[in-house]
Protein backbone atom coordinates (compact mmCIF):
# COMPACT_ATOMS: atom_id res chain seq x y z
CA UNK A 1 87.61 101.98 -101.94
CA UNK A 2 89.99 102.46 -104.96
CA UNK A 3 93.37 101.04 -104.80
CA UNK A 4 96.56 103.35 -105.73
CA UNK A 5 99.68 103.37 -105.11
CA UNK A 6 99.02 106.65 -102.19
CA UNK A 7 96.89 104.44 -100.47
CA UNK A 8 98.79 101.14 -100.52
CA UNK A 9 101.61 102.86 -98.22
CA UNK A 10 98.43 104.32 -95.63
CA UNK A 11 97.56 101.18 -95.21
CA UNK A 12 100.66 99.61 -94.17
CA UNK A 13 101.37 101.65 -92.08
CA UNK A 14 97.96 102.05 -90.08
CA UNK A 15 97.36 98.26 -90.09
CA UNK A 16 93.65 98.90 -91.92
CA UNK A 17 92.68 94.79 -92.70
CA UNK A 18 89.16 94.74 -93.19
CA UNK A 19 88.11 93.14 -90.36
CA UNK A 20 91.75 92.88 -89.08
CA UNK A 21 92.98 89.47 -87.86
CA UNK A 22 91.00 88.95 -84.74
CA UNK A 23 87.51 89.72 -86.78
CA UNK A 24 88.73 87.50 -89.59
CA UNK A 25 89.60 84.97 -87.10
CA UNK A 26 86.20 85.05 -85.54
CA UNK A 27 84.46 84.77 -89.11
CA UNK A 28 86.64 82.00 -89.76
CA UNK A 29 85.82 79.97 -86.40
CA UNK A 30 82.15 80.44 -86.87
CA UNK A 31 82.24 78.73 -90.47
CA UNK A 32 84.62 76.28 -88.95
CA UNK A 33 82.11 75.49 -86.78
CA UNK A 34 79.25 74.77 -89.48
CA UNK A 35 81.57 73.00 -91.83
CA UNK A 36 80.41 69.18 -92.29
CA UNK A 37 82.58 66.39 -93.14
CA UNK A 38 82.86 67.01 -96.61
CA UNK A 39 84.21 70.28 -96.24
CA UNK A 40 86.41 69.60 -93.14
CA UNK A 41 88.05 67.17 -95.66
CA UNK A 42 88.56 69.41 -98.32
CA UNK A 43 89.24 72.48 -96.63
CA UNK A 44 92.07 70.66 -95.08
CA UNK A 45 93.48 68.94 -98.19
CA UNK A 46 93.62 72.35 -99.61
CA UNK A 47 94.90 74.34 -96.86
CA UNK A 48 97.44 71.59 -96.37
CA UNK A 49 96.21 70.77 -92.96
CA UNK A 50 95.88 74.12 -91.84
CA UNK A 51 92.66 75.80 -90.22
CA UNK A 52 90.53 78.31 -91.46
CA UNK A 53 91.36 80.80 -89.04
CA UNK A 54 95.15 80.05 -89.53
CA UNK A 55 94.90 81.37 -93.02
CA UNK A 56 92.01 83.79 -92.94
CA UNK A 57 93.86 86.93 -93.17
CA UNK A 58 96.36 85.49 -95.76
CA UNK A 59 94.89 87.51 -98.74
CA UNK A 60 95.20 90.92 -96.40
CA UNK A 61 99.10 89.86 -96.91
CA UNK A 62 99.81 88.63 -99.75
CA UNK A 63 98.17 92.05 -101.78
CA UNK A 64 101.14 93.77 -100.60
CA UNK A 65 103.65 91.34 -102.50
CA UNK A 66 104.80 91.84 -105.86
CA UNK A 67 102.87 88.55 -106.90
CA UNK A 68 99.34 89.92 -105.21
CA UNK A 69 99.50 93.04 -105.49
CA UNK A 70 96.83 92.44 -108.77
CA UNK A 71 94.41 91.15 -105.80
CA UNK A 72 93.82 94.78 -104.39
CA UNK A 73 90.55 95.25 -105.90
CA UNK A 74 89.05 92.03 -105.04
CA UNK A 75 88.28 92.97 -101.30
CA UNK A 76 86.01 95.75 -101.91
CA UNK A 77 83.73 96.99 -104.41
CA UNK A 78 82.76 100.61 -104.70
CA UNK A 79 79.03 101.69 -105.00
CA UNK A 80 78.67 105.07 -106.02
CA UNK A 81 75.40 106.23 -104.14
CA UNK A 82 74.71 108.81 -102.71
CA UNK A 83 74.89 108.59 -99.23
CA UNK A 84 73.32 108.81 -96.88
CA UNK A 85 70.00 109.33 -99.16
CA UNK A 86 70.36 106.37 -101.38
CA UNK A 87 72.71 103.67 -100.79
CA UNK A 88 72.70 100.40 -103.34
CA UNK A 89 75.39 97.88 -105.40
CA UNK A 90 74.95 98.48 -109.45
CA UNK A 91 77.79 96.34 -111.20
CA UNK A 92 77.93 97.79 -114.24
CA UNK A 93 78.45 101.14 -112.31
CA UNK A 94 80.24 99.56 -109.13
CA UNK A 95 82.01 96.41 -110.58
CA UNK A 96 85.49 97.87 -112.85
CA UNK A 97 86.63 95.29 -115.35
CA UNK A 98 89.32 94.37 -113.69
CA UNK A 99 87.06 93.26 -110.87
CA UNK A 100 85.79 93.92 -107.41
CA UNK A 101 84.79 91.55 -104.32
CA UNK A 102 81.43 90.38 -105.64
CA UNK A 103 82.93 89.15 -109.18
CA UNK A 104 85.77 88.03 -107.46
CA UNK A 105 83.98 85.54 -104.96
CA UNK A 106 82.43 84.07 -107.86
CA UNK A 107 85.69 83.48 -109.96
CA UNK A 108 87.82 81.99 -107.03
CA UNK A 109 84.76 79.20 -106.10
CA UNK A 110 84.60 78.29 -109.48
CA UNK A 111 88.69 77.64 -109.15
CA UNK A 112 88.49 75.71 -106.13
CA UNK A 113 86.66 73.12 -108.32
CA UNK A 114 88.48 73.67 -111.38
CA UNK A 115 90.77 70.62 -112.08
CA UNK A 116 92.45 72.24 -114.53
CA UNK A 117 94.42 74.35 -112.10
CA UNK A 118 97.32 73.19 -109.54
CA UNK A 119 97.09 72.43 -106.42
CA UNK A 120 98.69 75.51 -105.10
CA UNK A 121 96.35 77.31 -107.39
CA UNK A 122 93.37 75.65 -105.93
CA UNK A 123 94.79 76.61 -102.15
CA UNK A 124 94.80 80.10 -102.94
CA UNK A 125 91.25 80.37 -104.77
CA UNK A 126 89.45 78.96 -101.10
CA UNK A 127 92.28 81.16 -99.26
CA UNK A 128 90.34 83.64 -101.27
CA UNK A 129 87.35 83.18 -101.17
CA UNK A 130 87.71 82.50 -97.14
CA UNK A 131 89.00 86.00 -96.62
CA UNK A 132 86.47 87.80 -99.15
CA UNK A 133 83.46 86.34 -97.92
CA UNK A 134 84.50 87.90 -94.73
CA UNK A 135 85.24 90.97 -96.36
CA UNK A 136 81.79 91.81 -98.41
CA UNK A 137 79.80 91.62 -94.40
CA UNK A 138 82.35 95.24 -93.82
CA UNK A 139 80.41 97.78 -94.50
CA UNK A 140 82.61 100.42 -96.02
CA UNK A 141 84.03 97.36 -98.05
CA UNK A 142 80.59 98.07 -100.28
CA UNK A 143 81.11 101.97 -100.46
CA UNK A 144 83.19 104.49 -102.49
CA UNK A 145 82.72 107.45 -100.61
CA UNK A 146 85.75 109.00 -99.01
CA UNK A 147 87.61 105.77 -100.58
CA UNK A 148 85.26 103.27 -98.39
CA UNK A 149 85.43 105.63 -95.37
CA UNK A 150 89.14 106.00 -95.30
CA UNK A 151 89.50 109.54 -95.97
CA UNK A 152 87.23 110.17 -92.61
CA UNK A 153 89.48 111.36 -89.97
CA UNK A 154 88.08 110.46 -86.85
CA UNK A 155 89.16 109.76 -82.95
CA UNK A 156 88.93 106.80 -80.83
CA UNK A 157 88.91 107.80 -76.86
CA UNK A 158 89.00 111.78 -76.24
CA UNK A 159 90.76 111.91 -79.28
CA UNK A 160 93.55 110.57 -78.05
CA UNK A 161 94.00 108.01 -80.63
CA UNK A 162 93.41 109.51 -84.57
CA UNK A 163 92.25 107.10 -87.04
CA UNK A 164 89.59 107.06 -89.77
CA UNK A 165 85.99 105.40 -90.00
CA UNK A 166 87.61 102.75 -92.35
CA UNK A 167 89.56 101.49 -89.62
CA UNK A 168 87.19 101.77 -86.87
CA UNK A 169 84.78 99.34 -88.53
CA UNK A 170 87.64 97.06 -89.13
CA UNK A 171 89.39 97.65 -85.88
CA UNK A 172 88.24 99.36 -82.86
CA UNK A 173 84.59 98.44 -82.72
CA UNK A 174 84.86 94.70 -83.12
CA UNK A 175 87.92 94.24 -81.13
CA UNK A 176 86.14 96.70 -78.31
CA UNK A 177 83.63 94.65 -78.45
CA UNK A 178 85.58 91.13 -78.19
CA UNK A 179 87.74 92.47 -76.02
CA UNK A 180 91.06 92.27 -77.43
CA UNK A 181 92.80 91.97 -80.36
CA UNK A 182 94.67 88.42 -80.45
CA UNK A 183 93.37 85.25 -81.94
CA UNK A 184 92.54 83.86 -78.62
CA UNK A 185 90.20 86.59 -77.73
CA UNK A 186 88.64 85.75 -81.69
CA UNK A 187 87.86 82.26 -80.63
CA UNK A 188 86.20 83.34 -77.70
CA UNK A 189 84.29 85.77 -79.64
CA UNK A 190 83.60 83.44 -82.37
CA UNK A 191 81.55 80.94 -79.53
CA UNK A 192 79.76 83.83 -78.37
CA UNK A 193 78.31 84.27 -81.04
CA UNK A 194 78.17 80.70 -82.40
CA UNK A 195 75.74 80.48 -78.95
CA UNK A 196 73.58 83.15 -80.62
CA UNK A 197 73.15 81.27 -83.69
CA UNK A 198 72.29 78.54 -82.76
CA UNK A 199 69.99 79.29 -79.47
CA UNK A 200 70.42 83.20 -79.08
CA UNK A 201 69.16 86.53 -80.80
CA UNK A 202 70.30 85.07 -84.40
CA UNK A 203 69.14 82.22 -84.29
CA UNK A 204 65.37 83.01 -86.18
CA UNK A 205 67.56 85.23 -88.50
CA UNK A 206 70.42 82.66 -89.92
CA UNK A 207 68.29 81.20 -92.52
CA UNK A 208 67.28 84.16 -94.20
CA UNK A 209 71.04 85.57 -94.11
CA UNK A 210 71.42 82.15 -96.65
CA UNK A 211 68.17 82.06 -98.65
CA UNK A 212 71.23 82.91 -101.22
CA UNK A 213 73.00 80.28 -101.32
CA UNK A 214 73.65 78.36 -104.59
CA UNK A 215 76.89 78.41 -105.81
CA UNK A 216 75.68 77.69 -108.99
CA UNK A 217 74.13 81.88 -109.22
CA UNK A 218 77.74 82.88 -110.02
CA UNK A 219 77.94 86.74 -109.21
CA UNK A 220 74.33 86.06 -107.81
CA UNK A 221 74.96 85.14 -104.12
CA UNK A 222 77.98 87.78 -103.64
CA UNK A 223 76.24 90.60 -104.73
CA UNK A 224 73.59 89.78 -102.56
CA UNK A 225 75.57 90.28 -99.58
CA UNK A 226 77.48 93.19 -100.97
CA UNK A 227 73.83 94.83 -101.45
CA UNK A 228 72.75 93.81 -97.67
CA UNK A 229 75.90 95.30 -96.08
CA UNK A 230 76.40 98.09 -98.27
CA UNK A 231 72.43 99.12 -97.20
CA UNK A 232 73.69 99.64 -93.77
CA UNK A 233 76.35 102.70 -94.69
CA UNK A 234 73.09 104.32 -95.03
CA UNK A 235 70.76 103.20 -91.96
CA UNK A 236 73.87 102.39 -89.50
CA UNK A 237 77.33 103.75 -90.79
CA UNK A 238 76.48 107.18 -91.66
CA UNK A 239 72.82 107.83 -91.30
CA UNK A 240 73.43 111.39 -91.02
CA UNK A 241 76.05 111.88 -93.10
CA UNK A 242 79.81 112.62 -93.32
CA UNK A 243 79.68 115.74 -90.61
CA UNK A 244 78.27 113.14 -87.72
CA UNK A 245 81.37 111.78 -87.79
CA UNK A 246 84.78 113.53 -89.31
CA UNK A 247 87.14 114.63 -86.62
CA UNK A 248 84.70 113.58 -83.90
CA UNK A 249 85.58 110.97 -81.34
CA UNK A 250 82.96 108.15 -82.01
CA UNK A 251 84.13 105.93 -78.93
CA UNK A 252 81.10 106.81 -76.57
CA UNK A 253 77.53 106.73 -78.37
CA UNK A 254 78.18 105.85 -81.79
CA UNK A 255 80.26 102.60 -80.97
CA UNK A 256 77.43 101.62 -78.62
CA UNK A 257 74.81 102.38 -81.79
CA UNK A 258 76.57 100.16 -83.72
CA UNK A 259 78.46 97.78 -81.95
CA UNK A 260 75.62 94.93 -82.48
CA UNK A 261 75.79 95.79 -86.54
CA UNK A 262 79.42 94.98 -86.65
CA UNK A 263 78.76 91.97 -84.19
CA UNK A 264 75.86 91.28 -86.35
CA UNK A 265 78.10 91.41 -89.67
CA UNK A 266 80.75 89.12 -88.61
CA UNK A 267 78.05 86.75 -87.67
CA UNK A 268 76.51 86.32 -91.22
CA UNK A 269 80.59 86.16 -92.14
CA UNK A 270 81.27 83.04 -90.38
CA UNK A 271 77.43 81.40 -91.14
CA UNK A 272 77.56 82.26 -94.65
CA UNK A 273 81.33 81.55 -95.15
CA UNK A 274 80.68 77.84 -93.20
CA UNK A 275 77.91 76.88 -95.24
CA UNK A 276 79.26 78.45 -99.11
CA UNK A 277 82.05 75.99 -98.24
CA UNK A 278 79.93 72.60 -97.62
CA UNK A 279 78.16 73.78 -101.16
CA UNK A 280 81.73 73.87 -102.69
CA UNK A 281 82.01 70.52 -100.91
CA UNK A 282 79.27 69.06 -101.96
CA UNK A 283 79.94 70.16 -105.41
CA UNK A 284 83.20 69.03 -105.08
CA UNK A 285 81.91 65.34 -104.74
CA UNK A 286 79.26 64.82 -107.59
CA UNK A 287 82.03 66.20 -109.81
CA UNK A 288 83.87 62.81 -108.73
CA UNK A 289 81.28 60.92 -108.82
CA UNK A 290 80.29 62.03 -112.57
């Protein structure tokens, strides 16, 4: 999903934020949830007393400022598979110098425990790495093709309303499925699935979704979640290519298809994103106790 200075206007104006608010919200209430002391300390010394889903879309803003606009490439990286044959993550292919979402989670954890760096610096690093972690579940955040889905035209109710597959997965499928769009309606989504976790459908699945999960891996852990959502442009996104989908109104049987994937993906957000934090956390400590 390459960022240029076409794009940046397009997606102003059509209001394409990854997950948007409410599904950033919701990932952000899940970790909430799983944060332990340590973190619920530090996360709120950093964010100034602030919540997690206060500040989770924060990064969507502040790339369209002068001062953030170097943050564009952070919240994506772009595989260049070939879908829907072969999808996979290769860094040196994928990964640009400047950076991409997997490099970038790494860098801004390793800030948030950098002394060395202000305090304001140290806010935005786990502002960062709060939002990106949510980011890298999106599917078409791991993809390049048709700049992460972007350049797919397609409809959302008798193509009455035009969009683009991009902003379906961020949009109209979660907040269809959580029934609205506010952060209210993202808490209430957010204990839904918090119920599935820990006595529902996910709940024999959450521990593999962190059998990566040392900080300590660097680009390690984020890449491994960039690989597991970027496999599902293939099996889930577009299975049977572009043509399935472009100028078709995927409202009816392709939302239900794939309405538990995106469900699914903003579940591992939140569970992943709750317990990367209590690892920061717990680094955080033997640091000061060293």
């Amino acid at each position: 999903m390459k960022a240029s200075t076409f794009l940046a206007p397009l997606l102003l104006t059509t209001g394409v934020y990854s997950w948007g608010p409410m599904g950033h919200a919701t990932v952000a209430y899940i970790a909430q949830h799983y944060l332990d002391g340590a973190a619920r300390i530090l996360t709120s010394h950093l964010l100034s007393g602030a919540s997690l889903p206060d500040i989770a879309s924060w990064a969507d803003s502040y790339r369209y400022t002068d001062g953030g606009a170097f943050s564009q490439v952070f919240h994506y990286i772009d595989a260049h598979d070939q879908v829907p044959h072969k999808c996979n993550i290769k860094m040196e292919r994928d990964c640009p110098p400047e950076g991409c979402i997997v490099t970038a989670i790494a860098n801004y954890t390793e800030r948030i425990l950098n002394d060395d760096l202000s305090f304001s610096e140290r806010a935005d690093a786990l502002k960062f790495v709060i939002h990106f972690i949510g980011d890298v579940q999106q599917p078409l955040h791991t993809e390049n093709l048709a700049v992460g889905g972007n350049e797919i035209t397609v409809f959302w109710g008798n193509e009455s309303v035009k969009t683009n597959l991009h902003a379906a997965w961020d949009r109209n499928i979660p907040e269809t499925l959580a029934g609205g769009s506010t952060i209210a309606t993202s808490a209430s989504f957010a204990n839904s699935i918090i119920q599935d976790l820990e006595t529902g459908i996910y709940s024999n699945l959450k521990k593999d979704w962190t059998s990566c999960g040392s900080i300590k891996r660097g680009i390690g852990c984020p890449k491994a979640w960039a690989q597991d959502a970027n496999k599902i442009v293939c099996s889930d996104v577009l299975p049977n290519g572009v043509e399935e989908v472009q100028n078709k109104d995927i409202s009816g049987a392709y939302y239900e298809r794939n309405k538990m994937i995106a469900r699914q993906q903003i579940a591992k957000g939140g569970y992943r994103l709750g317990l990367w934090l209590n690892k920061i956390a717990k680094a955080e400590q033997l640091k000061c106790r060293a």
